[in-house]
N, C-alpha and C. Protein backbone atom coordinates (compact mmCIF):
# COMPACT_ATOMS: atom_id res chain seq x y z
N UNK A 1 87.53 79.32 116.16
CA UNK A 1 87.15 80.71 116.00
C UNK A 1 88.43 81.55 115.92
N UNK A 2 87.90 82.20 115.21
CA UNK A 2 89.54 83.45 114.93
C UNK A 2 89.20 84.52 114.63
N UNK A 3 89.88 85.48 115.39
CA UNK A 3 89.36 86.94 115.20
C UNK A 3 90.50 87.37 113.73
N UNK A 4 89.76 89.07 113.44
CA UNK A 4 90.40 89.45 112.47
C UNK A 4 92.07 89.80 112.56
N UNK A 5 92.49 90.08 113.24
CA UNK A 5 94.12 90.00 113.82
C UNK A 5 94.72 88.70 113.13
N UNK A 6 94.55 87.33 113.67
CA UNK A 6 95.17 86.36 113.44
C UNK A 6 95.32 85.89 111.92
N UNK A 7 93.60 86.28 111.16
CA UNK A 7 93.91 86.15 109.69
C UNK A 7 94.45 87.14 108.80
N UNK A 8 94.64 88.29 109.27
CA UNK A 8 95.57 88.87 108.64
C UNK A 8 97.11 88.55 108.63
N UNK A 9 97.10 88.91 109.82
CA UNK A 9 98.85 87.73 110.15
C UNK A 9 99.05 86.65 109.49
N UNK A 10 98.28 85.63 109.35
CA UNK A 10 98.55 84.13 108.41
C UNK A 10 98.53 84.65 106.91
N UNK A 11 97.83 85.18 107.17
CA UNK A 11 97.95 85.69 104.99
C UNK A 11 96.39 85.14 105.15
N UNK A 12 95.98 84.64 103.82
CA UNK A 12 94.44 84.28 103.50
C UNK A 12 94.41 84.07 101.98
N UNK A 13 94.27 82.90 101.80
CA UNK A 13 94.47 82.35 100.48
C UNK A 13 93.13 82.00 100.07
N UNK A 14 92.37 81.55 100.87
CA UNK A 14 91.28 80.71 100.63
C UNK A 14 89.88 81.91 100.80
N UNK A 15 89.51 81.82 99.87
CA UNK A 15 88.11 82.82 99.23
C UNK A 15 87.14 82.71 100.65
N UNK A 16 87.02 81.43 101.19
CA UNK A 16 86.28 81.47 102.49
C UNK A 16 86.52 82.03 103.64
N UNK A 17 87.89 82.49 104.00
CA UNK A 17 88.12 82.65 105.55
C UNK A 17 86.70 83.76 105.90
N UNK A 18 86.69 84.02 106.77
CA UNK A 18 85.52 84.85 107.73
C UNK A 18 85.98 84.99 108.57
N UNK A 19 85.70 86.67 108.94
CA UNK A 19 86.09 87.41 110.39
C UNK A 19 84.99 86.85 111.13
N UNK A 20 85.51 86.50 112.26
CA UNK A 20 84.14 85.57 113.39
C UNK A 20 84.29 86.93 114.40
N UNK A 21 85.30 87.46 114.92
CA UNK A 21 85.18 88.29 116.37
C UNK A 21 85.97 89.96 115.39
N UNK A 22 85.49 90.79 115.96
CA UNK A 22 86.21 92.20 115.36
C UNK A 22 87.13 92.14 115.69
N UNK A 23 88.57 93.31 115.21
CA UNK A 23 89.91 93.49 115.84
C UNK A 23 89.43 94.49 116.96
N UNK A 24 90.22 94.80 117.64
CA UNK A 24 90.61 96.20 118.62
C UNK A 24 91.02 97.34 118.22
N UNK A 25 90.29 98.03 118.19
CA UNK A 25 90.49 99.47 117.56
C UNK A 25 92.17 100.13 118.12
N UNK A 26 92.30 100.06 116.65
CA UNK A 26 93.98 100.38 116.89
C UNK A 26 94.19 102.00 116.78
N UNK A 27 94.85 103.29 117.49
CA UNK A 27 94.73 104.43 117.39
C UNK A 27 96.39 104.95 116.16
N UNK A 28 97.02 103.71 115.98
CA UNK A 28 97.95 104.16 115.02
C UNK A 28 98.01 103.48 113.61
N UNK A 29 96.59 102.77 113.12
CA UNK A 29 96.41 102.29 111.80
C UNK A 29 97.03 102.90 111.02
N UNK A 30 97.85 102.68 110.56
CA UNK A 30 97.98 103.67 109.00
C UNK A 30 97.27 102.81 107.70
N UNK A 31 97.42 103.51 106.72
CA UNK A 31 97.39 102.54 105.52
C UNK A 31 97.78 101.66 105.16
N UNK A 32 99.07 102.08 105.32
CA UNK A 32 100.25 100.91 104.65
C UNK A 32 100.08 99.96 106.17
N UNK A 33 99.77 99.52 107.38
CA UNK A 33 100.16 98.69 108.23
C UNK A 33 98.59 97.79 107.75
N UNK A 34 97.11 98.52 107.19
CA UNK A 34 96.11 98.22 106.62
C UNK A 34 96.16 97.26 105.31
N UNK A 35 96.75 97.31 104.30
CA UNK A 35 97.03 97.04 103.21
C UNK A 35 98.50 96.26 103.88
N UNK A 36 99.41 96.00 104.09
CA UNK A 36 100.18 94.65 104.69
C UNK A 36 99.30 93.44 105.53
N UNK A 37 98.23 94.03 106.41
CA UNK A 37 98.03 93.09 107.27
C UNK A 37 96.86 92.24 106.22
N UNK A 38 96.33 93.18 105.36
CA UNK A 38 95.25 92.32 104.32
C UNK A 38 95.95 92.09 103.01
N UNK A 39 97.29 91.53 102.58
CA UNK A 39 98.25 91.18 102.19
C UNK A 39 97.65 91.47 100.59
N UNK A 40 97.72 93.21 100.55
CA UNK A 40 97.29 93.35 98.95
C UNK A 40 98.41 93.69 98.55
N UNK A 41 98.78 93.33 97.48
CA UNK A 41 100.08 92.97 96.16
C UNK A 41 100.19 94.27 96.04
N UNK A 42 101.46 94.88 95.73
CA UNK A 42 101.72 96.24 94.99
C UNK A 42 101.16 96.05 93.07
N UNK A 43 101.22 94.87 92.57
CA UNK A 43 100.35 95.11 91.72
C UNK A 43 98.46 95.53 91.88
N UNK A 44 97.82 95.52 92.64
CA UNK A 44 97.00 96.31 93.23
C UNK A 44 97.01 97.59 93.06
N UNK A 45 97.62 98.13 92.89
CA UNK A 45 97.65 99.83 92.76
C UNK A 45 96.41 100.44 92.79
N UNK A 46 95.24 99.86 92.23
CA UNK A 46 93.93 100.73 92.22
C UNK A 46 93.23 100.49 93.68
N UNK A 47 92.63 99.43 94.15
CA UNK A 47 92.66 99.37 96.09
C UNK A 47 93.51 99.70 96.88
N UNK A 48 94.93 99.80 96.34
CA UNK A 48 95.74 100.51 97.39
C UNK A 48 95.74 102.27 97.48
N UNK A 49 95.44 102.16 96.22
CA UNK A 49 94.90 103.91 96.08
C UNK A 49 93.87 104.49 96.69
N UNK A 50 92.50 103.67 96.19
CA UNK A 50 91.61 104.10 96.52
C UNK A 50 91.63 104.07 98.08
N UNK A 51 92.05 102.98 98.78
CA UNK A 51 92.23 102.73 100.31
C UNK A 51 92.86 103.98 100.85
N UNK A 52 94.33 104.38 100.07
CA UNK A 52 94.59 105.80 100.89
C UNK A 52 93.42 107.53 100.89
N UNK A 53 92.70 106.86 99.94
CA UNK A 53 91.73 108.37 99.71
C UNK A 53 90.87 107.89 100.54
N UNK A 54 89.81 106.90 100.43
CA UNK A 54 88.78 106.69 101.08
C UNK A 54 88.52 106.32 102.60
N UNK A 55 89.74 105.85 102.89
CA UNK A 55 90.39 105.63 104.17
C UNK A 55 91.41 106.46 104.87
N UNK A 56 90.94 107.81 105.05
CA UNK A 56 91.66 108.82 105.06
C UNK A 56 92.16 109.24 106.30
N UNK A 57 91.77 108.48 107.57
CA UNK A 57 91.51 108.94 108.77
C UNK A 57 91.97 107.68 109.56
N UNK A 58 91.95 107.83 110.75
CA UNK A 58 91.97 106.21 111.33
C UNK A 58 90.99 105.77 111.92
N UNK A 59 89.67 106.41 112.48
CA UNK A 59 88.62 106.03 112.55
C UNK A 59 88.09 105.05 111.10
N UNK A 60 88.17 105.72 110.07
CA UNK A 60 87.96 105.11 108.82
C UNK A 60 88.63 103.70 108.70
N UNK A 61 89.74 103.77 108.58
CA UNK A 61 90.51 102.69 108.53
C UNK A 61 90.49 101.42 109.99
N UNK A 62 90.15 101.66 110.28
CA UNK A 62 89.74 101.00 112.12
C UNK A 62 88.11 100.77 111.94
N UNK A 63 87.28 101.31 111.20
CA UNK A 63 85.84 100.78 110.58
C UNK A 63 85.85 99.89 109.84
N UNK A 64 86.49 100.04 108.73
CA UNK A 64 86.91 99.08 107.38
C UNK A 64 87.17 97.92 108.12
N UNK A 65 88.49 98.06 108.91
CA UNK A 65 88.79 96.35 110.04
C UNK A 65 87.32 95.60 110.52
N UNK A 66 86.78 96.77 111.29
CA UNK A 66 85.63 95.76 111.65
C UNK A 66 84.29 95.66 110.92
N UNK A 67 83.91 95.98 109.29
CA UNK A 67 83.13 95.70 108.54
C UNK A 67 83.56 94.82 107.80
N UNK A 68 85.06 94.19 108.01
CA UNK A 68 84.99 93.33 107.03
C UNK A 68 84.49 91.98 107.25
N UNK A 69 84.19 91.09 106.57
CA UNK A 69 83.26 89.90 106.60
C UNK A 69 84.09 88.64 105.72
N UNK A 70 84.30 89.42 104.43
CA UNK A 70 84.99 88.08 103.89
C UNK A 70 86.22 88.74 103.28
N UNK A 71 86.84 88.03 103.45
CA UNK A 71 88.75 88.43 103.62
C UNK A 71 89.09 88.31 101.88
N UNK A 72 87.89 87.54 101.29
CA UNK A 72 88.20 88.05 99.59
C UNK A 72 88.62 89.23 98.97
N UNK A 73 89.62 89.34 98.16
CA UNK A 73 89.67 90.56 97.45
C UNK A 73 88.19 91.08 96.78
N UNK A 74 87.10 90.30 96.48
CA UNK A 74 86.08 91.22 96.10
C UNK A 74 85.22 91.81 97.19
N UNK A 75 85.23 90.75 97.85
CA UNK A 75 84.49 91.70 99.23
C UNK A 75 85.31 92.61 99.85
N UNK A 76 86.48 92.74 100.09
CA UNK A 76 87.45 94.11 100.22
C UNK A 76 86.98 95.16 99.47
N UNK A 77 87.41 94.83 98.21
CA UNK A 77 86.49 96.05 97.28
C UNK A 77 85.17 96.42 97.31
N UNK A 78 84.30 95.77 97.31
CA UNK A 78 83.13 95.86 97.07
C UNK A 78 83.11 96.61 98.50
N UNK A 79 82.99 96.05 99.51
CA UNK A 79 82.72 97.00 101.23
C UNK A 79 83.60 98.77 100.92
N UNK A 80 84.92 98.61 100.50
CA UNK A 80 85.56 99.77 100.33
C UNK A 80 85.01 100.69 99.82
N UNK A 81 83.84 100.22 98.56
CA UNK A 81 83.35 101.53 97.78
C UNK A 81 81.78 101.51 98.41
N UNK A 82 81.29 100.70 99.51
CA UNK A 82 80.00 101.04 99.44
C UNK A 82 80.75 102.19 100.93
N UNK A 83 81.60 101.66 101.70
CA UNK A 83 82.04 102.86 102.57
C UNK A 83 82.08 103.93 101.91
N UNK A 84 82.84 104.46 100.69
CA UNK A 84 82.88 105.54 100.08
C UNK A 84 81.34 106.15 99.96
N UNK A 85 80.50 105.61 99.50
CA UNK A 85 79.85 105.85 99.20
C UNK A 85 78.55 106.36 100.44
N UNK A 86 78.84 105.83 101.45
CA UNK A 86 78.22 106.29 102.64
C UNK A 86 78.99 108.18 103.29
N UNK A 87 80.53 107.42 103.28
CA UNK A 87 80.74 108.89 103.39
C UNK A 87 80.91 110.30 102.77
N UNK A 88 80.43 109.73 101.12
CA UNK A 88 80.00 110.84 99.92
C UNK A 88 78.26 111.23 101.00
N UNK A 89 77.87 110.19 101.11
CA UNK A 89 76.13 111.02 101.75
C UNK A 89 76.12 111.38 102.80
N UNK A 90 76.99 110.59 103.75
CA UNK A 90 76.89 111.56 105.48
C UNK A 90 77.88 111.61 106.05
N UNK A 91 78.92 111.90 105.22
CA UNK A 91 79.99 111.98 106.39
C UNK A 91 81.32 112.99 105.51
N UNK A 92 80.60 114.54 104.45
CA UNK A 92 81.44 114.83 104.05
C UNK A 92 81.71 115.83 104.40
N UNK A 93 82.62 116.43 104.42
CA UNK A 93 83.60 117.06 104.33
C UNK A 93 82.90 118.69 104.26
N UNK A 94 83.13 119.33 105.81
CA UNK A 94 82.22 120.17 105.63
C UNK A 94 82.52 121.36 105.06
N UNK A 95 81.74 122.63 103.92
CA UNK A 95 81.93 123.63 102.91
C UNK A 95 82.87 124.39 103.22
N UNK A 96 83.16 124.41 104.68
CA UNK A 96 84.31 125.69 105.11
C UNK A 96 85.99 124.91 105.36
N UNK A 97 85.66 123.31 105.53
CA UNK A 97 86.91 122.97 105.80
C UNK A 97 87.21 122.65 104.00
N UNK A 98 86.09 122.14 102.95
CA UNK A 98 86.63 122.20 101.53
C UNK A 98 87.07 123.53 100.80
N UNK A 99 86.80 124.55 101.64
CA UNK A 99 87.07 125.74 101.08
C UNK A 99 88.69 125.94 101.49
N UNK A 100 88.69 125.94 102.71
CA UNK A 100 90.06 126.09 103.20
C UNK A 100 90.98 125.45 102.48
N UNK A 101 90.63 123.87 102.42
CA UNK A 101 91.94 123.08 101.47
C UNK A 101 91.86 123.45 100.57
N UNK A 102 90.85 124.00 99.32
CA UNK A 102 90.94 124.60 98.03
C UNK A 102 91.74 125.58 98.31
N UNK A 103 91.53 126.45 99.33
CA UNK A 103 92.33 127.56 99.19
C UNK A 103 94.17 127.27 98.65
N UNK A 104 94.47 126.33 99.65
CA UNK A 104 95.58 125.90 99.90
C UNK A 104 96.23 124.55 98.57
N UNK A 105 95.51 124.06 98.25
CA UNK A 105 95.89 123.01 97.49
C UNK A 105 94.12 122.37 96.56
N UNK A 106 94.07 123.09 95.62
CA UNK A 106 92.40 122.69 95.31
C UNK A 106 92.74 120.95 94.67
N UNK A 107 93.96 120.30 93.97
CA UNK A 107 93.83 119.19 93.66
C UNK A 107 93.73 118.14 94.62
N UNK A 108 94.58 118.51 95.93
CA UNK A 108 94.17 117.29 97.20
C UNK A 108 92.60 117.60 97.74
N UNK A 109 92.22 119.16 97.69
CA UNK A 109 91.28 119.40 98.01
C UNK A 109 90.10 118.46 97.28
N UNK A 110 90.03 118.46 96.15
CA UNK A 110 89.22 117.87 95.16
C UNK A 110 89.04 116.47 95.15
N UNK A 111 90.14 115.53 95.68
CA UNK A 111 90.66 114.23 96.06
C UNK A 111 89.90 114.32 97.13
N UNK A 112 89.63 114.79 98.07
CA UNK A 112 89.07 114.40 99.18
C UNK A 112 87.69 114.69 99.62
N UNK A 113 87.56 115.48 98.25
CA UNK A 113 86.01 116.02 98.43
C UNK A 113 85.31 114.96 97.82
N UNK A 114 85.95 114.32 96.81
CA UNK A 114 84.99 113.63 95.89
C UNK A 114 85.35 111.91 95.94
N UNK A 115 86.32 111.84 96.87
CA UNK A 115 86.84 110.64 97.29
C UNK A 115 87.09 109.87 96.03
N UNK A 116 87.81 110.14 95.44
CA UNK A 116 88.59 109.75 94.13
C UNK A 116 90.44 110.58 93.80
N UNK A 117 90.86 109.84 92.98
CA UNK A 117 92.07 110.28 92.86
C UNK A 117 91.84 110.87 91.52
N UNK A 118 92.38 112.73 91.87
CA UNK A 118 92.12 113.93 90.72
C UNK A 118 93.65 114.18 90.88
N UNK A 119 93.95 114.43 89.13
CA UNK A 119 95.66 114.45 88.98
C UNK A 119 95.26 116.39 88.72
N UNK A 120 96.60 116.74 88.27
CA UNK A 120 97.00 117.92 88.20
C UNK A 120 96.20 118.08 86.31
N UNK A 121 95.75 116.78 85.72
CA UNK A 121 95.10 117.41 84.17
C UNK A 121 93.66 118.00 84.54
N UNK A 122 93.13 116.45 85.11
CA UNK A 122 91.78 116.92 85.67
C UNK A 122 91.42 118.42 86.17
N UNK A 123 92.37 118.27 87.29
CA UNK A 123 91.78 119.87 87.47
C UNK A 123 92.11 120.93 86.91
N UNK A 124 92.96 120.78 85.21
CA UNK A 124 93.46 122.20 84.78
C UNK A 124 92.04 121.62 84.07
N UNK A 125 91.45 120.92 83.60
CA UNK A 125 90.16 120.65 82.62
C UNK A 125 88.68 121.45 83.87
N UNK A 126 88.86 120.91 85.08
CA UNK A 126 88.36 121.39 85.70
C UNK A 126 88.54 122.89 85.92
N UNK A 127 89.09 123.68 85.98
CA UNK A 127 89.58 125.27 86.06
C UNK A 127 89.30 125.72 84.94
N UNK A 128 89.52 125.35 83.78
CA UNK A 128 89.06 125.39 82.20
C UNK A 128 87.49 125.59 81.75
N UNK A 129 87.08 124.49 82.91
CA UNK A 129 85.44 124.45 82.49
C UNK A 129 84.74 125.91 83.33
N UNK A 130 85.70 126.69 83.87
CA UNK A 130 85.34 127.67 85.31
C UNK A 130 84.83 126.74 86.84
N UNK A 131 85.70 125.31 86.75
CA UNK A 131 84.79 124.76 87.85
C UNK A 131 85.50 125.52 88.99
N UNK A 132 84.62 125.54 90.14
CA UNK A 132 85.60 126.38 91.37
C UNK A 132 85.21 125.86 92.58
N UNK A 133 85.14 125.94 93.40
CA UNK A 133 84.97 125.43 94.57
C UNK A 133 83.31 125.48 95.37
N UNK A 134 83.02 126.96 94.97
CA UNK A 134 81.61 126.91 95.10
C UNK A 134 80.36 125.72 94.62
N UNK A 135 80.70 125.46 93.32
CA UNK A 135 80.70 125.11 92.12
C UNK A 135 80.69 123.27 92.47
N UNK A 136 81.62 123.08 93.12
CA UNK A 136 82.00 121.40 93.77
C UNK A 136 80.79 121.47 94.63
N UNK A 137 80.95 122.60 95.92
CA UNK A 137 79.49 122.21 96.28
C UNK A 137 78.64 122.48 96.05
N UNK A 138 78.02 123.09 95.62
CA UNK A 138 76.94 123.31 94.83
C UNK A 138 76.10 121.77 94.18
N UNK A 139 77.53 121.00 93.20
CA UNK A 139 77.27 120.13 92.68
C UNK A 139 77.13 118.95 93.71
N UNK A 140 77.94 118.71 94.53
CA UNK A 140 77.56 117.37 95.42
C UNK A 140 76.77 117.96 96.38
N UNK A 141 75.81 118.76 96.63
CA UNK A 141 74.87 119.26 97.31
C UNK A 141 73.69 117.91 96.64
N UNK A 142 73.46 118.95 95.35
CA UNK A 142 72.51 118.23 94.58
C UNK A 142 72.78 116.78 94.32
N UNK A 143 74.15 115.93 94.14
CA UNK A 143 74.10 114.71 93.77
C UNK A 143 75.61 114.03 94.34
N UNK A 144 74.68 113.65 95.78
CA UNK A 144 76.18 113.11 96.49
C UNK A 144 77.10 112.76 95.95
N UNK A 145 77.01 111.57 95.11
CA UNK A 145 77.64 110.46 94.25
C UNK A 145 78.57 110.74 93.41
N UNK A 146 78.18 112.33 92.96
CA UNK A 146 78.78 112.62 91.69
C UNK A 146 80.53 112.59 91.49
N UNK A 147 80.73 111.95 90.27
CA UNK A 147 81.87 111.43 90.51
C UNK A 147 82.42 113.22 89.45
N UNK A 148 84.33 113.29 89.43
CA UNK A 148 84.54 114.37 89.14
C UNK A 148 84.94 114.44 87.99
N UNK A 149 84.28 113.83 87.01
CA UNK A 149 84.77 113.52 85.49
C UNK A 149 83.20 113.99 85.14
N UNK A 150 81.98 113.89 85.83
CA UNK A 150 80.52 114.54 85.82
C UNK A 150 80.38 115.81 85.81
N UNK A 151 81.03 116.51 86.97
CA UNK A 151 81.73 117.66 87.63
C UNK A 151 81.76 118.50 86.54
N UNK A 152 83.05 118.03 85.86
CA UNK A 152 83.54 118.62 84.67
C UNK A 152 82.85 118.76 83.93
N UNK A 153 82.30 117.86 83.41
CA UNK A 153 81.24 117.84 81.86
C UNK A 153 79.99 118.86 82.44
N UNK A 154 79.66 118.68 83.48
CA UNK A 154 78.50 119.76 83.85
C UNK A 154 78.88 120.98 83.74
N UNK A 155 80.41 121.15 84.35
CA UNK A 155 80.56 123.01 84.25
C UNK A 155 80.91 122.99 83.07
N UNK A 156 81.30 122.41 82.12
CA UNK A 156 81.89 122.64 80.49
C UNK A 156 80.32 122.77 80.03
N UNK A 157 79.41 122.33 80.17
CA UNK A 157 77.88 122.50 79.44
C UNK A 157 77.17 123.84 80.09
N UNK A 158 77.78 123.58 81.25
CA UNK A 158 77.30 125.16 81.82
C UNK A 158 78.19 126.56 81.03
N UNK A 159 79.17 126.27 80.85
CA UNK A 159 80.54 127.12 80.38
C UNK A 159 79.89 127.85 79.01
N UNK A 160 79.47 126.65 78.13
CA UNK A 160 78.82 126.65 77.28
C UNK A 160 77.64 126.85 77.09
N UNK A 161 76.59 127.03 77.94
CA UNK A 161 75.26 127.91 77.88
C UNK A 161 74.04 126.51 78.33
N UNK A 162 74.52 125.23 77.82
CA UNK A 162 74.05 124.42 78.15
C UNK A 162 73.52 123.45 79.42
N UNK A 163 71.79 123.74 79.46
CA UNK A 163 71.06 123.52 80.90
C UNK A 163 71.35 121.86 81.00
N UNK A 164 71.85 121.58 82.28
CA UNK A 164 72.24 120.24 83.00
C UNK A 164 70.72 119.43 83.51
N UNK A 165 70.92 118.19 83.56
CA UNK A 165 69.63 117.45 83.57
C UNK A 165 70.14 117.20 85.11
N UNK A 166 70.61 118.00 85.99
CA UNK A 166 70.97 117.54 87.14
C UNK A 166 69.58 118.21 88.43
């Protein structure tokens, strides 16, 4: 039997290993000590990304440890985005604290609202379409999920006079 600690430490080559016992909730996880101990490649760039957005917190990242099951890179991924996807429906980001970071920075703001990585084009396309902050929630009110490339195309059809099937 081997808890999750020890197989991260050995590395994990083999598609089978299995977490048998949880780790110990660690209060100084970072990312990067997350992504070393589950030995993902800097060619990875897209799980190591998504891991710093979606895993934003250390509660988050200290959950991820103990949901994981199979030490595969697809079950990494695959658990990573159904987490996302739990905390797009109950665990977001509430209207006055997304307002505040818009205030201050609307592209990290937007990154963390929609738990995806939004560059500086996106959101001039986004600002373009009149999207605004109201507007973000408004939209993931109605459709948790909604990813921010949807976002866009909705306020550009709205921009444009055009009623959304949302």
């Amino acid at each position: 039997m081997s808890d999750a600690i020890q197989v991260f430490e050995h590395g994990n080559d083999d598609t089978w290993t299995r977490i048998i016992e949880p780790a110990p909730y660690n209060p100084d996880l970072s990312t990067n000590d997350l992504i070393n101990m589950l030995n993902i490649s800097p060619e990875a760039w897209r799980i190591r990304n998504d891991m710093q957005i979606i895993l934003n917190t250390v509660e988050r990242r200290n959950e991820y440890v103990n949901r994981i099951v199979n030490v595969n890179r697809e079950s990494r991924f695959l658990l990573l985005h159904q987490m996302k996807d739990e905390y797009l429906q109950h665990d977001q980001l509430t209207d006055e604290h997304f307002m505040q970071l818009y205030a201050v920075n609307p592209v990290e703001a937007l990154t963390m609202y929609f738990l995806q990585s939004i560059d500086i084009i996106a959101y001039w396309e986004w600002a373009n379409a009149n999207g605004t902050a109201e507007k973000a929630i408004q939209y993931k009110r109605e459709e948790p999920l909604l990813l921010f490339i949807q976002a866009i195309e909705r306020a550009e059809d709205e921009a444009r006079g055009i009623v959304s099937g949302f």
